[in-house]
Protein backbone atom coordinates (compact mmCIF):
# COMPACT_ATOMS: atom_id res chain seq x y z
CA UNK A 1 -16.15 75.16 32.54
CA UNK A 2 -13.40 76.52 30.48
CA UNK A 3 -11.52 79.61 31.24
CA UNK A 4 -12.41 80.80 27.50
CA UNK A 5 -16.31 80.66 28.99
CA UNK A 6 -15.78 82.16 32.11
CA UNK A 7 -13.88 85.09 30.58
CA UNK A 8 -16.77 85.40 27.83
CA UNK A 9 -19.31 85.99 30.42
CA UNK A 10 -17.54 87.92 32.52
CA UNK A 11 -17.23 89.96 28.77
CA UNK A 12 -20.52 90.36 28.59
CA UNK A 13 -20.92 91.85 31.97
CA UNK A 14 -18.95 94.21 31.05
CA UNK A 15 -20.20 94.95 28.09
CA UNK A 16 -23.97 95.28 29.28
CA UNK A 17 -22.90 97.91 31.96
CA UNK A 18 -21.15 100.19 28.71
CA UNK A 19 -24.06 99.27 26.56
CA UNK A 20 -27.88 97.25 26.26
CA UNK A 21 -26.55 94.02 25.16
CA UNK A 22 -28.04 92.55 21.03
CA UNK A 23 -30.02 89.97 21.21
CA UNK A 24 -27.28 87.69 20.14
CA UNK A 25 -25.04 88.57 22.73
CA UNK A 26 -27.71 88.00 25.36
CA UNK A 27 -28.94 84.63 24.05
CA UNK A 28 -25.42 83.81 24.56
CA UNK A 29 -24.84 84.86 28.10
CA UNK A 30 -28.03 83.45 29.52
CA UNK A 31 -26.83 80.08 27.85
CA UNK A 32 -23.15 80.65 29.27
CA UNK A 33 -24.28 81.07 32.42
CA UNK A 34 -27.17 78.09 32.44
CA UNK A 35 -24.36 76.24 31.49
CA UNK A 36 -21.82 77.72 34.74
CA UNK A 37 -24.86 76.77 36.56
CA UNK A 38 -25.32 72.94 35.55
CA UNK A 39 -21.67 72.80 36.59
CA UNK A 40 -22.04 73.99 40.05
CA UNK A 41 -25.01 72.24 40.60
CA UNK A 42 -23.19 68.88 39.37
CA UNK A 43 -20.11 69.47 41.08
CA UNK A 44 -21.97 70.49 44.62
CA UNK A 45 -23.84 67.27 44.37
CA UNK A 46 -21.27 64.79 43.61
CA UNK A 47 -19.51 66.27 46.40
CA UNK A 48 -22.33 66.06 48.68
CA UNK A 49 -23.11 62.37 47.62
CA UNK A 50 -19.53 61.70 49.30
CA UNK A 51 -19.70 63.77 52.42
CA UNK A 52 -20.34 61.39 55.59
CA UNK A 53 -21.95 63.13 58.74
CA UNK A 54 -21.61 61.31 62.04
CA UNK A 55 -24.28 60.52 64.00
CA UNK A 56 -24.42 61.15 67.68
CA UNK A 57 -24.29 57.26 68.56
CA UNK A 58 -20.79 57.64 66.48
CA UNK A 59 -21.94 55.68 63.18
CA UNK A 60 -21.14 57.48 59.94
CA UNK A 61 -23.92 57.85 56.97
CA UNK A 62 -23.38 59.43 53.34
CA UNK A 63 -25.83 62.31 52.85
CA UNK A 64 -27.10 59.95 49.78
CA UNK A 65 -27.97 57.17 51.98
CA UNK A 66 -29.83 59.65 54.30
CA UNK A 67 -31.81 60.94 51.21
CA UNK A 68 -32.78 57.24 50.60
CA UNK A 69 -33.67 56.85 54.34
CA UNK A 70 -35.95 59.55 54.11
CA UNK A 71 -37.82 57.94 50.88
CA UNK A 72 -37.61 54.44 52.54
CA UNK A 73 -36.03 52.74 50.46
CA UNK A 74 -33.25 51.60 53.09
CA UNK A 75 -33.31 50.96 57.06
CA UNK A 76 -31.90 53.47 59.45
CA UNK A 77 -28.51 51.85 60.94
């Protein structure tokens, strides 16, 4: 997200502890901040979807792979 986002919400915090925020600027902050979300979310999973674990018989395994494990759709290793 850019910095010109972050700042604007962290704006509107400010704002809605001096005064109740319009209806404008509160439309605008919940969609700011659904949009900081979708970030996070996205960038926690792509970095999960890389992260290997290792096993206790010493074999590594993506945490994607053990998501498809658990569906069944591959073999444990």
């Amino acid at each position: 997200m850019e910095k010109e986002k972050l700042d604007r919400i962290s704006q509107l915090y400010r704002l809605s502890k001096q005064r109740k925020l319009t209806r404008e600027e509160l439309d605008e902050q919940k969609r700011l901040r659904d949009e900081y979300r979708r970030g996070y979310v996205r960038n926690l999973t792509q970095q999960l979807e890389h992260t290997e674990l290792l096993r206790p018989d010493g074999t590594k395994v993506r945490v994607s792979d053990l998501k498809r494990e658990k569906n069944g759709d591959i073999t444990k290793s």
